[in-house]
C-alpha atoms as a PDB file:
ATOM      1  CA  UNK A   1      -0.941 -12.605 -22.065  1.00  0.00           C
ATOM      2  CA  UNK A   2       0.283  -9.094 -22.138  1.00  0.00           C
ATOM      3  CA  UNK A   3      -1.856  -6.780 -24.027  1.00  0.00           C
ATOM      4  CA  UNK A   4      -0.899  -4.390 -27.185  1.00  0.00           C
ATOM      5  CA  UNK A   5      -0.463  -0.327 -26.119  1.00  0.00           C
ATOM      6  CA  UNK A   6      -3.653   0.068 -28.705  1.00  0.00           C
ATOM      7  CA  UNK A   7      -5.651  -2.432 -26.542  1.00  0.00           C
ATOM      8  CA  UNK A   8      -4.266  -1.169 -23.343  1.00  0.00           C
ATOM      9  CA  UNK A   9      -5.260   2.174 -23.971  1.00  0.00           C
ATOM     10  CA  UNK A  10      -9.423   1.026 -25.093  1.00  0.00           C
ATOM     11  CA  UNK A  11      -9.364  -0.852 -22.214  1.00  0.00           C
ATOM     12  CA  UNK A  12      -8.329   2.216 -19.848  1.00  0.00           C
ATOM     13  CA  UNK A  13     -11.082   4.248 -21.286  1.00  0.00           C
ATOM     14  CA  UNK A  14     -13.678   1.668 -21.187  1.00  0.00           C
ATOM     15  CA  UNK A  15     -12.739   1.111 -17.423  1.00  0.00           C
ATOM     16  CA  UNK A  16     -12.687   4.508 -16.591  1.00  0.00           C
ATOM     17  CA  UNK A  17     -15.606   5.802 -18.695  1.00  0.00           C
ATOM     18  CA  UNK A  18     -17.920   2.521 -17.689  1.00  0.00           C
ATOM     19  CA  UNK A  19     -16.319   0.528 -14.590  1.00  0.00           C
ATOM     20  CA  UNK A  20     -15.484   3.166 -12.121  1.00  0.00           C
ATOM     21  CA  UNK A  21     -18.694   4.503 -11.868  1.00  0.00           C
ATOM     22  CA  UNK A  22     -20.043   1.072 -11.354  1.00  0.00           C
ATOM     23  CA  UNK A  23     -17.580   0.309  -8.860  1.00  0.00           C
ATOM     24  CA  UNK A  24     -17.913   3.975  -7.069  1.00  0.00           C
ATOM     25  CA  UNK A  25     -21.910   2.958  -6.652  1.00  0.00           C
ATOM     26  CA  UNK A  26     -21.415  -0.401  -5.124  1.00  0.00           C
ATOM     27  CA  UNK A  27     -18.179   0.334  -3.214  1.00  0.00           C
ATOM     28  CA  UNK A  28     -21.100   3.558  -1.514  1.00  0.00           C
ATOM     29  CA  UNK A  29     -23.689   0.911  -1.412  1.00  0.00           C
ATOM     30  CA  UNK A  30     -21.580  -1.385   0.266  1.00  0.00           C
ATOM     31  CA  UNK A  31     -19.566   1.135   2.822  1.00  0.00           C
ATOM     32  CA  UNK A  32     -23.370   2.180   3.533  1.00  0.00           C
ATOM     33  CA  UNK A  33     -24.587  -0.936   4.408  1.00  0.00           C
ATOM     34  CA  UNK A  34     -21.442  -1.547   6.686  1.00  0.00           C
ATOM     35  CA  UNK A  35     -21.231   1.373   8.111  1.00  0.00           C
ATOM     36  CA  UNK A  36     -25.233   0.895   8.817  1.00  0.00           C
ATOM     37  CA  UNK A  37     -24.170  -2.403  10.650  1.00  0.00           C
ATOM     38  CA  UNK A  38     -21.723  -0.523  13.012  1.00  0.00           C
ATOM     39  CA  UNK A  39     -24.069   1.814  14.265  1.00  0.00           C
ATOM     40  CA  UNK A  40     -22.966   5.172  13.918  1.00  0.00           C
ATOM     41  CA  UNK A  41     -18.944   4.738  14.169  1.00  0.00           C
ATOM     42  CA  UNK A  42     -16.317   7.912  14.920  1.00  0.00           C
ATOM     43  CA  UNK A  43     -15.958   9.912  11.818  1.00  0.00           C
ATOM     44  CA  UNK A  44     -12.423   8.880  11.243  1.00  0.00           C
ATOM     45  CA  UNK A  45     -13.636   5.329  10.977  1.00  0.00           C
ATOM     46  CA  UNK A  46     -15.627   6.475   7.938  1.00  0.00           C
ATOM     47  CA  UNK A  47     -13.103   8.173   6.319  1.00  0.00           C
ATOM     48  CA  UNK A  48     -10.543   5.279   6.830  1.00  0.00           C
ATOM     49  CA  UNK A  49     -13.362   3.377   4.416  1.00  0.00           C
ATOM     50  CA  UNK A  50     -13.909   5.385   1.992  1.00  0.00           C
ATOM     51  CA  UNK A  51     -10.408   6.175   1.679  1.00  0.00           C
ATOM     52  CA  UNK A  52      -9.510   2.026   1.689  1.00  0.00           C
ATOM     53  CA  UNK A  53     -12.670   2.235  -1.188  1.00  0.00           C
ATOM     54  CA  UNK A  54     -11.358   4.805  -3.457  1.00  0.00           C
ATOM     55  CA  UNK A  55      -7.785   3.243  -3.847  1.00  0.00           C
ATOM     56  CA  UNK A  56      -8.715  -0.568  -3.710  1.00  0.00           C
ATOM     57  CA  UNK A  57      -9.893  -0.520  -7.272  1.00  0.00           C
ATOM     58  CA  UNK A  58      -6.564   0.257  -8.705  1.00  0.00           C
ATOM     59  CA  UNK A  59      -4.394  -2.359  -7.384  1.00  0.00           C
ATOM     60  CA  UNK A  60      -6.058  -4.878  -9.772  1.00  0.00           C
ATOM     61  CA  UNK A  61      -5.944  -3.054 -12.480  1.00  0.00           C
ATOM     62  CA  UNK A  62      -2.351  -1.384 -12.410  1.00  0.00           C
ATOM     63  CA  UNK A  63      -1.371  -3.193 -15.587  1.00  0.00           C
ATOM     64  CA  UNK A  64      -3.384  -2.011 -17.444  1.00  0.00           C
ATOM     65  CA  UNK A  65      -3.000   1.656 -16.759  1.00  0.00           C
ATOM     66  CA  UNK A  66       1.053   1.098 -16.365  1.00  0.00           C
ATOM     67  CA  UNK A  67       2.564   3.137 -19.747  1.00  0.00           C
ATOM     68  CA  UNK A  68      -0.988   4.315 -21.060  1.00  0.00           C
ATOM     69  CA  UNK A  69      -0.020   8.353 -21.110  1.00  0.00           C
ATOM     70  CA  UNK A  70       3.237   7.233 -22.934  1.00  0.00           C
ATOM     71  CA  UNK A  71       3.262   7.234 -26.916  1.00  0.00           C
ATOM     72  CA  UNK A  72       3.028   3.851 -28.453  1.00  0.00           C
ATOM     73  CA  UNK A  73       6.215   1.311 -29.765  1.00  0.00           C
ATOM     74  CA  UNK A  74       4.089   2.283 -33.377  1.00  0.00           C
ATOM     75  CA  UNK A  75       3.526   6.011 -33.021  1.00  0.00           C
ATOM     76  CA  UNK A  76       5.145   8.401 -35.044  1.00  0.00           C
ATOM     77  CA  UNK A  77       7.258  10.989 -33.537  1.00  0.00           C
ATOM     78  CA  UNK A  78       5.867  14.570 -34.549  1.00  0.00           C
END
């Protein structure tokens, strides 16, 4: 079901303004807890992580994201 630009662009905000910091918490708490079952690995290790961390959460939610800065089929040109 593909979504309207209106509801694509609530549902941006509402991920950005309420879901990433959720996800940036438990991706920490996570990375944390592996990274605590590793012992202490080489720093690049870590960074390789939190790198993979930080970019994993778009990939599932490209969609709805894709056209979102672009003006609307029902927007007026000014």
């Amino acid at each position: 079901m593909a979504l309207s630009h209106k509801a694509k662009k609530r549902w941006a905000i509402i991920i950005l303004v309420i879901g990433l910091p959720i996800y940036m918490i438990l991706a920490s708490v996570l990375a944390t807890a592996v990274l605590g079952w590793l012992g202490r690995p080489s720093i690049l290790l870590e960074l390789v992580i939190y790198v993979a961390l930080g970019v994993l959460w778009v990939f599932p939610l490209k969609n709805v994201f894709m056209g979102v800065g672009q003006a609307g089929p029902d927007d007026e040109d000014v």
